[in-house]
Protein backbone atom coordinates (compact mmCIF):
# COMPACT_ATOMS: atom_id res chain seq x y z
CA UNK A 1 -155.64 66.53 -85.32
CA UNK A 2 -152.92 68.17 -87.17
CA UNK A 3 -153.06 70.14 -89.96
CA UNK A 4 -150.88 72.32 -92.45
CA UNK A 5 -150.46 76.26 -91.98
CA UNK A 6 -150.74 77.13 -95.36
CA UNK A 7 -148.98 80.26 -96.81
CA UNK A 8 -146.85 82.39 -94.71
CA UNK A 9 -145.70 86.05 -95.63
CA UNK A 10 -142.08 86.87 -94.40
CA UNK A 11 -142.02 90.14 -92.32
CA UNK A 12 -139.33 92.34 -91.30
CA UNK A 13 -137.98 93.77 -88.64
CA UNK A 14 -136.04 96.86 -89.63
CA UNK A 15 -134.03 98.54 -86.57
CA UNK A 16 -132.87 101.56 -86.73
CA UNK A 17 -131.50 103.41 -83.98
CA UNK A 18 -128.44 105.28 -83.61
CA UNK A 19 -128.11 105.81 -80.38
CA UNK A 20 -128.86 102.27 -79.06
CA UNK A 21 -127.08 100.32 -81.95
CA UNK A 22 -126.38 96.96 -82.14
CA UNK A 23 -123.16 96.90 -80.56
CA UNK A 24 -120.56 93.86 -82.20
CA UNK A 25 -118.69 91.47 -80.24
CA UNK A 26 -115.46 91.70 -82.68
CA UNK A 27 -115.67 95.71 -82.81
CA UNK A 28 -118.01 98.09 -84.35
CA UNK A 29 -121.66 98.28 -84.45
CA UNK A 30 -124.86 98.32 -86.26
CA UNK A 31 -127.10 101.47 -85.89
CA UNK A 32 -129.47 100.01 -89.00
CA UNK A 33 -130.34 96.15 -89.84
CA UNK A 34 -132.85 94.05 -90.82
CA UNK A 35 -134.50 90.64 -90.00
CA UNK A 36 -136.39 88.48 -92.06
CA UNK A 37 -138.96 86.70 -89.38
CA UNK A 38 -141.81 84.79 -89.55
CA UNK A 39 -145.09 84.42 -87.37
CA UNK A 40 -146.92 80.69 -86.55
CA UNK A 41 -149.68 81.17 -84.35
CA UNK A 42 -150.84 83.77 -82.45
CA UNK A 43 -149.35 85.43 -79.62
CA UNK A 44 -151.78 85.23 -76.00
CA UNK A 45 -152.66 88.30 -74.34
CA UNK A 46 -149.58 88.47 -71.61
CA UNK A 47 -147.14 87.06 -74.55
CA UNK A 48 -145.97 84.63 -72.58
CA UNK A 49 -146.77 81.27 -75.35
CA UNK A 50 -144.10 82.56 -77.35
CA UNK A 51 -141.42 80.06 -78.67
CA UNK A 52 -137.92 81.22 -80.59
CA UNK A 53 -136.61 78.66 -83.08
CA UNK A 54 -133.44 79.08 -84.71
CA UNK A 55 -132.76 77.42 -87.95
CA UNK A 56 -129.57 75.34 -88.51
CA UNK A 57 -126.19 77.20 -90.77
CA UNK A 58 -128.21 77.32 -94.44
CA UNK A 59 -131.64 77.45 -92.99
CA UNK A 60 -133.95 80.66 -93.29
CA UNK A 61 -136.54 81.96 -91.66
CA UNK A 62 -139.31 80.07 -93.31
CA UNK A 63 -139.88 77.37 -90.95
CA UNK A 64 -143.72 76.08 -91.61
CA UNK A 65 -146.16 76.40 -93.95
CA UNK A 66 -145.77 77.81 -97.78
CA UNK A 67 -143.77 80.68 -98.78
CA UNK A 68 -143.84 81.09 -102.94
CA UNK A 69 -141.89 84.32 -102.70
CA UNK A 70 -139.71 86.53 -100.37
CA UNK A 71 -138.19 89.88 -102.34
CA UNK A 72 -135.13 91.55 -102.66
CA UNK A 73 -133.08 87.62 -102.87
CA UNK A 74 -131.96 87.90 -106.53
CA UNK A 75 -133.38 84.63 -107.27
CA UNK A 76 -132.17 82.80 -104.05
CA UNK A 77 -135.38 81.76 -102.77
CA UNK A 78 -135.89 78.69 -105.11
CA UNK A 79 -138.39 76.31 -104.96
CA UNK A 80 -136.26 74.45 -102.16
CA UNK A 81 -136.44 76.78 -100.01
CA UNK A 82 -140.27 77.23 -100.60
CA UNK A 83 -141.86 75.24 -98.39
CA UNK A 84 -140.92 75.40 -94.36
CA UNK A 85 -138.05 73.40 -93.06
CA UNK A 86 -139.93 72.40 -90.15
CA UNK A 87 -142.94 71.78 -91.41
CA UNK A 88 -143.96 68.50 -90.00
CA UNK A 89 -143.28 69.90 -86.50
CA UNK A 90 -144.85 73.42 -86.18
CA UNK A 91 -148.69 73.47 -87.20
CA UNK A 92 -152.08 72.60 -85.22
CA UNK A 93 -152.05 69.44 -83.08
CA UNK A 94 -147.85 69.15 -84.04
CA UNK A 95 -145.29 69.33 -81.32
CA UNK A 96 -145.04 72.98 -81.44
CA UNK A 97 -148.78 73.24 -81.61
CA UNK A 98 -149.75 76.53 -82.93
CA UNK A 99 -153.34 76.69 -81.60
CA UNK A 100 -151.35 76.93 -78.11
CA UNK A 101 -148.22 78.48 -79.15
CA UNK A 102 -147.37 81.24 -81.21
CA UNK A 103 -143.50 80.16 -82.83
CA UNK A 104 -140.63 82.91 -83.98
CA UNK A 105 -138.28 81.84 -86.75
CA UNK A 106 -135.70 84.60 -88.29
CA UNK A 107 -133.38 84.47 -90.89
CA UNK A 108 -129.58 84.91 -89.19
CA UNK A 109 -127.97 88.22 -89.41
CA UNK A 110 -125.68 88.09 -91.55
CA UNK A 111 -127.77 85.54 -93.59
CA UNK A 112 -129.14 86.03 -97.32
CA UNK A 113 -132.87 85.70 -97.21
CA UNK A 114 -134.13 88.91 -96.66
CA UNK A 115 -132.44 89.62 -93.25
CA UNK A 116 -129.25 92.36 -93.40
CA UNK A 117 -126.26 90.34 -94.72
CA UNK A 118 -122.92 90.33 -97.52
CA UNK A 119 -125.43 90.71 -100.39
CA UNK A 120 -127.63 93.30 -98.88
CA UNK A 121 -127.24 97.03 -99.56
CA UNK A 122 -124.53 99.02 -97.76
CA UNK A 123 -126.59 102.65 -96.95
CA UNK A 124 -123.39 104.40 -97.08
CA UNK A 125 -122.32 103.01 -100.46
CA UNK A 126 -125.23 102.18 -102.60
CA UNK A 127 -123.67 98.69 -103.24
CA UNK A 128 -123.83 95.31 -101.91
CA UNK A 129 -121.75 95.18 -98.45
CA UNK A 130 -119.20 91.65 -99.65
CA UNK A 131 -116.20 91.89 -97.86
CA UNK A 132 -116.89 95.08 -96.22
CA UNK A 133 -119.57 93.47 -94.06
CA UNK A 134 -118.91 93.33 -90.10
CA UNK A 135 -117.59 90.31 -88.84
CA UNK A 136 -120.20 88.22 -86.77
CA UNK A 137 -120.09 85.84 -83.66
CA UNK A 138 -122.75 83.87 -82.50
CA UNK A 139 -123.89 86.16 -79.75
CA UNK A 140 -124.37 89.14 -82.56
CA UNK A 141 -126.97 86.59 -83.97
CA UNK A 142 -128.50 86.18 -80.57
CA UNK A 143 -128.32 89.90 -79.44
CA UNK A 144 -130.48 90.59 -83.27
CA UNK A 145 -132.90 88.60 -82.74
CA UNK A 146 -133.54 89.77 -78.86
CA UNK A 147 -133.74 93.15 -80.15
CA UNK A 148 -136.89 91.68 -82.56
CA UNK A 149 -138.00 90.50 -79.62
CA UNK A 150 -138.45 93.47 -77.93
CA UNK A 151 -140.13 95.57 -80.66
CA UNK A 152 -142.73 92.42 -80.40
CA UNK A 153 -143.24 93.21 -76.68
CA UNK A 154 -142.07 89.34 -75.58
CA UNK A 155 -140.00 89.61 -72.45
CA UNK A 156 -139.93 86.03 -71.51
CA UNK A 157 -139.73 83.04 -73.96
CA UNK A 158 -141.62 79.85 -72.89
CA UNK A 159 -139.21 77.99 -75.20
CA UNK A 160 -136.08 78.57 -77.19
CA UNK A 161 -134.97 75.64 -79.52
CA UNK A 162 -132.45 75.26 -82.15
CA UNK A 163 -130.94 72.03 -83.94
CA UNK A 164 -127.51 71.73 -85.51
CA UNK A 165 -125.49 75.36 -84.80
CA UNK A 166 -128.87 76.57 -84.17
CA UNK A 167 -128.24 74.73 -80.87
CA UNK A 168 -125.05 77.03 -80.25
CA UNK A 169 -127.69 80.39 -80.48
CA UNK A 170 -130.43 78.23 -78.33
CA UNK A 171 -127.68 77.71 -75.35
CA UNK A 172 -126.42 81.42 -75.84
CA UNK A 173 -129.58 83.02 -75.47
CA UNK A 174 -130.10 80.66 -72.36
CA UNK A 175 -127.25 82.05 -70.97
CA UNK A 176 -126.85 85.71 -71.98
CA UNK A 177 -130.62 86.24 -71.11
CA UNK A 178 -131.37 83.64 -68.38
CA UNK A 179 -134.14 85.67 -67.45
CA UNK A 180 -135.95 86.03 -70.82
CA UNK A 181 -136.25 81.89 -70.78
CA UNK A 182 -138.03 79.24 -69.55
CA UNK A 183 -137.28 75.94 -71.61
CA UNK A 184 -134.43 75.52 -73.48
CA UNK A 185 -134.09 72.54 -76.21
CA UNK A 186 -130.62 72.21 -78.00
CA UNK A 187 -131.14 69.07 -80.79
CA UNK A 188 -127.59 67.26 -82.16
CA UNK A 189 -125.61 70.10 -81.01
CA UNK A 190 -122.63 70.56 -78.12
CA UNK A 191 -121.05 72.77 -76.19
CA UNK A 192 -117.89 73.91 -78.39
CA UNK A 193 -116.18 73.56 -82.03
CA UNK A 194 -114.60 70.03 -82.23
CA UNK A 195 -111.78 69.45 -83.98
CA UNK A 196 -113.43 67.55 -86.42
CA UNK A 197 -115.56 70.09 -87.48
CA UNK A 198 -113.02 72.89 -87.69
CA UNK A 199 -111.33 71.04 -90.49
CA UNK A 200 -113.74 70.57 -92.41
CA UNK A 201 -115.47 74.19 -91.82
CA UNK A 202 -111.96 75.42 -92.82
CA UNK A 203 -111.90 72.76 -96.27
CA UNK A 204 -115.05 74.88 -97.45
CA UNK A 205 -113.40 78.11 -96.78
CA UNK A 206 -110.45 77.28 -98.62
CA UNK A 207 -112.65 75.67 -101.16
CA UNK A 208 -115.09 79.40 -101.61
CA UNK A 209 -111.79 81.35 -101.29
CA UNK A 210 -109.86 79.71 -103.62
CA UNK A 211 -112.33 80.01 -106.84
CA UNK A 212 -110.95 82.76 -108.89
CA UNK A 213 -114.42 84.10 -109.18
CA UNK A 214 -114.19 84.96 -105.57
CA UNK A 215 -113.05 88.02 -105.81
CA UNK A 216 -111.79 88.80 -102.32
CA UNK A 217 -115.46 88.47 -101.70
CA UNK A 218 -116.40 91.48 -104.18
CA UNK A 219 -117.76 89.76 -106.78
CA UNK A 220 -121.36 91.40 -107.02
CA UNK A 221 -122.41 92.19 -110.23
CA UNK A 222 -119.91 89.51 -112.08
CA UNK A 223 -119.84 85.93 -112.44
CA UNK A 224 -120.24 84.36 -108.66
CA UNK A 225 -117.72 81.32 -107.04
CA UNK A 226 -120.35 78.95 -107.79
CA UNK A 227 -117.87 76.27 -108.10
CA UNK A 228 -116.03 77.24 -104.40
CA UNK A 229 -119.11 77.48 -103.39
CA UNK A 230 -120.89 74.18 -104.48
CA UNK A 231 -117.29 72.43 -103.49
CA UNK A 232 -117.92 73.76 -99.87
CA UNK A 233 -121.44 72.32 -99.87
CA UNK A 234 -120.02 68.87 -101.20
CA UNK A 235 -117.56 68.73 -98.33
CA UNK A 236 -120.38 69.92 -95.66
CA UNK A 237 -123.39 67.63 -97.09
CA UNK A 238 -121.48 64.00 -96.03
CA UNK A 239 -122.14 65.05 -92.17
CA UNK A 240 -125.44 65.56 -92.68
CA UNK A 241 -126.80 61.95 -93.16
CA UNK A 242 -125.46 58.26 -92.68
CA UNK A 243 -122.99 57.21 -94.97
CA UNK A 244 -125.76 53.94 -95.52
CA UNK A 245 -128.27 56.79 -95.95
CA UNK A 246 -126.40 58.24 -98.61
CA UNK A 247 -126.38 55.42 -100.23
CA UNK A 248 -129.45 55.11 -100.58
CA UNK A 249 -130.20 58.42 -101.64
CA UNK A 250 -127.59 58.53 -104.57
CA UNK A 251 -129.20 54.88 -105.69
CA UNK A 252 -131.65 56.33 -107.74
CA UNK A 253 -129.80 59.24 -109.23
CA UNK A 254 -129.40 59.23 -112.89
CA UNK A 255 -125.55 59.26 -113.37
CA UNK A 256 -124.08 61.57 -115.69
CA UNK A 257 -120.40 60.36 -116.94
CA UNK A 258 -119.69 63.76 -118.25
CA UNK A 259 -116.58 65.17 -116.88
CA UNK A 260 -117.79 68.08 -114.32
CA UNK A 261 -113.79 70.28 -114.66
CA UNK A 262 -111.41 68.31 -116.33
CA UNK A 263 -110.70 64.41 -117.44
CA UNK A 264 -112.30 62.72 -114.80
CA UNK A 265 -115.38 60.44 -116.04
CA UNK A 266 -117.96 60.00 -112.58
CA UNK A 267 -118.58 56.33 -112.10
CA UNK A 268 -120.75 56.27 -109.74
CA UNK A 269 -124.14 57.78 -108.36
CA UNK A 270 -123.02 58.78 -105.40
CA UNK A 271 -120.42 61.60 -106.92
CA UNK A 272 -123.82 62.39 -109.46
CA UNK A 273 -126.13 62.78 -106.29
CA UNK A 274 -122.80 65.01 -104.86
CA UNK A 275 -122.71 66.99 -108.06
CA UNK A 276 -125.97 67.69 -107.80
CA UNK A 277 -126.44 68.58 -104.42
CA UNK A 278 -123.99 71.40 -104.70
CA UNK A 279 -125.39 72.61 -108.13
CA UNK A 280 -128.71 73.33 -106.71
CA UNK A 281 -127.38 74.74 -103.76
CA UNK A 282 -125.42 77.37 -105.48
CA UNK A 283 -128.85 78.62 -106.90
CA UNK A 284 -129.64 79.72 -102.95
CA UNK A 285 -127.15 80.98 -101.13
CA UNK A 286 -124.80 83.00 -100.65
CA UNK A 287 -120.99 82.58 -100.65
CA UNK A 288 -120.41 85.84 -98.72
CA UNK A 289 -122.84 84.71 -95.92
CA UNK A 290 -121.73 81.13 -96.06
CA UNK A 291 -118.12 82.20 -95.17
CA UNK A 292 -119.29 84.94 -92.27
CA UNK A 293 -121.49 81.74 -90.88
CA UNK A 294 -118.42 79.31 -91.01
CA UNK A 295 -116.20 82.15 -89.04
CA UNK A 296 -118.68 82.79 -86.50
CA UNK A 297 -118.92 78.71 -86.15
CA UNK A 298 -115.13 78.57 -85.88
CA UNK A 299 -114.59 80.67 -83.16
CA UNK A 300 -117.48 80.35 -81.18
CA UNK A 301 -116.91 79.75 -77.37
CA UNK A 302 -119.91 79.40 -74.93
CA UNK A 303 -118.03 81.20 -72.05
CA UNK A 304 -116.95 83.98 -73.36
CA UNK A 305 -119.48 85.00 -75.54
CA UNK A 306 -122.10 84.01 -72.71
CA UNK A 307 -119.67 86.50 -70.59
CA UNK A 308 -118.78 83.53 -68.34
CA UNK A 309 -115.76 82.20 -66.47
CA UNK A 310 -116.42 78.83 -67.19
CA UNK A 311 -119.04 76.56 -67.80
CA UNK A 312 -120.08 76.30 -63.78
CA UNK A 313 -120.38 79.75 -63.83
CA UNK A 314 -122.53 79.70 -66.86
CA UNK A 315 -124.62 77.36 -66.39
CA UNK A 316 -125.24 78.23 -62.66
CA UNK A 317 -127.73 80.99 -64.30
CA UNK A 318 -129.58 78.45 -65.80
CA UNK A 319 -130.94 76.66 -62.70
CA UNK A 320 -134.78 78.18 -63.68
CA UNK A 321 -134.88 76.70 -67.16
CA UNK A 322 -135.20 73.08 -68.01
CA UNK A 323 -133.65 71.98 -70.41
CA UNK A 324 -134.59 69.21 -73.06
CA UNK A 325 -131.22 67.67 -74.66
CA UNK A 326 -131.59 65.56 -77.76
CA UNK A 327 -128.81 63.22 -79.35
CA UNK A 328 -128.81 61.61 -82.43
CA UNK A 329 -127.51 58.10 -82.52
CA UNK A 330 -126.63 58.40 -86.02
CA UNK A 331 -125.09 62.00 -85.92
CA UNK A 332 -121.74 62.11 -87.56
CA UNK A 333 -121.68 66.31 -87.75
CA UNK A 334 -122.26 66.34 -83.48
CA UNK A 335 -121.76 63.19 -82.35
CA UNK A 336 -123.42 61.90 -79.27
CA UNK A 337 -120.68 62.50 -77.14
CA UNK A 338 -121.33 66.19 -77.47
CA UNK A 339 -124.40 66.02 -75.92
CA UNK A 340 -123.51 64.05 -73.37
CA UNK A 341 -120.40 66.82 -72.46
CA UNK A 342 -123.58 69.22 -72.38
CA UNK A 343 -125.71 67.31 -70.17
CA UNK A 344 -122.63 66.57 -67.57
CA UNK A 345 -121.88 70.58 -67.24
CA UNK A 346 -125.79 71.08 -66.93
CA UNK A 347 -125.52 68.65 -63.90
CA UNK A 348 -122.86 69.67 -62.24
CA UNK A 349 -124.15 73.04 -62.46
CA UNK A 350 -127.78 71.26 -60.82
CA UNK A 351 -129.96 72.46 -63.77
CA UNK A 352 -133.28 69.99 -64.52
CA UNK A 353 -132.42 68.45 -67.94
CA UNK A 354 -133.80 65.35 -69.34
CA UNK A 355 -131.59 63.86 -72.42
CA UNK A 356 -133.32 62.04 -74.92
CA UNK A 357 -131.41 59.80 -77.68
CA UNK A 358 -133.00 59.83 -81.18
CA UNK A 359 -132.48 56.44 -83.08
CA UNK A 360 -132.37 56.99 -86.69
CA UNK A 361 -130.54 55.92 -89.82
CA UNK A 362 -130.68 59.05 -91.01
CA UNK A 363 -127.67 60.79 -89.04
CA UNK A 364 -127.92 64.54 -88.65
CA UNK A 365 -130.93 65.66 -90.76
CA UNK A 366 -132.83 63.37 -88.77
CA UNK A 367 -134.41 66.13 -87.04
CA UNK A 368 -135.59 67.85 -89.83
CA UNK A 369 -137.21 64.56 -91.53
CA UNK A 370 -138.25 62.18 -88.92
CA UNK A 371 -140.67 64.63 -86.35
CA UNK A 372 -142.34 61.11 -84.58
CA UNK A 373 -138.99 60.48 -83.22
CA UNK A 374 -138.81 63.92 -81.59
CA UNK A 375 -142.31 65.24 -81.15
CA UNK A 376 -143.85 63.34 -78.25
CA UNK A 377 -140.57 64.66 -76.45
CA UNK A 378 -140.74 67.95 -77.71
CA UNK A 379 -145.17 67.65 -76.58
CA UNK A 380 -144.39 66.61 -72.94
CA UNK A 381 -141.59 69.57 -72.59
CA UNK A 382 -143.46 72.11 -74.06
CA UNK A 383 -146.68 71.74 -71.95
CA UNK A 384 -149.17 74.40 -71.72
């Protein structure tokens, strides 16, 4: 029988410790941070039912449940955001079945819901950090969030899972901490930055940078890029879902012929449902932790930020875990042949994986709205 959590409090995780700081991959280091994390179950007496699930690039750490208010977000946690992102798979009797599992979701460092970030407050200055923030790889993200583990007392994970980029974390912590893992599930992810995606993570960059509100990323206290930044989430939110999907979604939106910047009368739903999508996005996030996501995305390499000499070598460590690979049919952000690079490396390296393809019309998102293509999967993994 499943049923819903109800409300969930965000905690946090504040780390402070001089002499064992958080040590950057691009230089510098982080003797003070925070995460925003939160809680699904409870934890068994050894610790060992714990699962860590990493939310996908604009995700937080609100996973399940109800959450009417996080502080400190200057009026970024809207009523979007309110209610969890992966609701219909983390409860009792769901796939990640919280009377048997107790499930960790925290916001990114570097993020803007509560966890240290651009928009948080620099100790040494008083003000918000903007530009001045560190720059961030994937494996910072990681190396936070292991740290959070520790102070909970979990040494080994009985599953990591992530979707999206949040399958980039799930196969780093796999293979920075091979022995802190015991099932690993990456969902409509891949082993590496295509192409594809670099141009159009570097179209929203441009597209953030180039609104004169911007600021050089200072721009705290004064009118934000909410145009950039609403432009960025226009180009990104076409990968997300089938272009038939799409379709159907901007059917029903009531078109407004008003010209959005200049001349130009819309003339269709679809560029209203576009509009839209990036207005209410705007209200959110942030553009400062947007653009340190996007960099980390761009130059994230498996290899060397898993401290590897090549894939072999890398996977090699994973030969305890077993993995759980899921593919999308539908996926136009990682298409299936991403996955099925993945699951070729994790054989020739011998690790147990078993690669499941989703069939959806929904493209990408499908695994945050369609859990009865996923769960029974994610159920026979899982175990326990």
């Amino acid at each position: 029988m499943t049923r819903a959590i109800g409300e969930v409090p965000t905690q946090f995780f504040e780390f402070d410790d001089p002499t064992q700081p958080l040590k950057l991959r691009v230089g510098g280091s982080l003797p003070r941070f925070t995460l925003a994390y939160e809680l699904y179950g409870r934890m068994n007496a050894d610790k060992s039912n714990v699962i860590l699930l990493y939310h996908a690039m604009t995700g937080s750490q609100h996973a399940a449940g109800s959450n009417r208010h996080v502080p400190g977000l200057d009026g970024r946690w809207t009523e979007e955001v309110q209610a969890g992102w992966w609701d219909g798979f983390v409860g009792p009797g769901k796939a990640l079945d919280t009377r048997k599992f107790c499930v960790v979701c925290a916001n990114y460092l570097g993020g803007c819901y509560g966890s240290t970030g651009p928009a948080s407050t620099d100790p040494s200055t008083g003000r918000p950090w903007g530009p001045a923030f560190p720059v961030l790889r994937m494996s910072d993200i990681v190396d936070s969030q292991m740290r959070l583990l520790d102070v909970l007392g979990v040494q080994k994970l009985h599953a990591v899972i992530g979707a999206s980029i949040g399958g980039f974390l799930c196969l780093l912590t796999a293979a920075r901490y091979p022995d802190r893992v015991n099932i690993v599930v990456p969902i409509g992810t891949g082993l590496e930055t295509t192409i594809y995606q670099r141009i159009l993570n570097f179209e929203q960059v441009t597209a953030i940078e180039g609104d004169p509100h911007f600021a050089g990323g200072d721009y705290y206290g004064g009118p934000r890029p909410d145009l950039g930044l609403a432009l960025a989430r226009r180009i990104a939110h076409k990968t997300f879902v089938s272009l038939e999907t799409l379709r159907e979604r901007a059917r029903g939106q009531v078109m407004s012929h008003k010209p959005p910047h200049g001349w130009y009368e819309m003339n269709h739903p679809v560029e209203s449902y576009m509009l839209h999508q990036g207005d209410k996005f705007v209200r959110r996030f942030d553009a400062n932790s947007y653009l340190r996501i996007l960099d980390a995305w761009q130059w994230f390499d498996l290899v060397k930020e898993g401290e590897a000499e090549d894939f072999h070598d890398l996977f090699t460590r994973c030969r305890s875990h077993e993995f759980l690979v899921f593919s999308i049919d539908s996926d136009i952000m990682f298409y299936p042949q991403e996955q099925a690079k993945l699951v070729q490396q994790l054989k020739r390296a011998h690790v147990p994986v078993m690669w499941i393809t989703v069939h959806s019309e929904k493209g990408h998102d499908s695994f945050l709205l369609e859990p009865r293509l996923f769960s029974p999967h994610l159920s026979q993994v899982l175990g326990m």
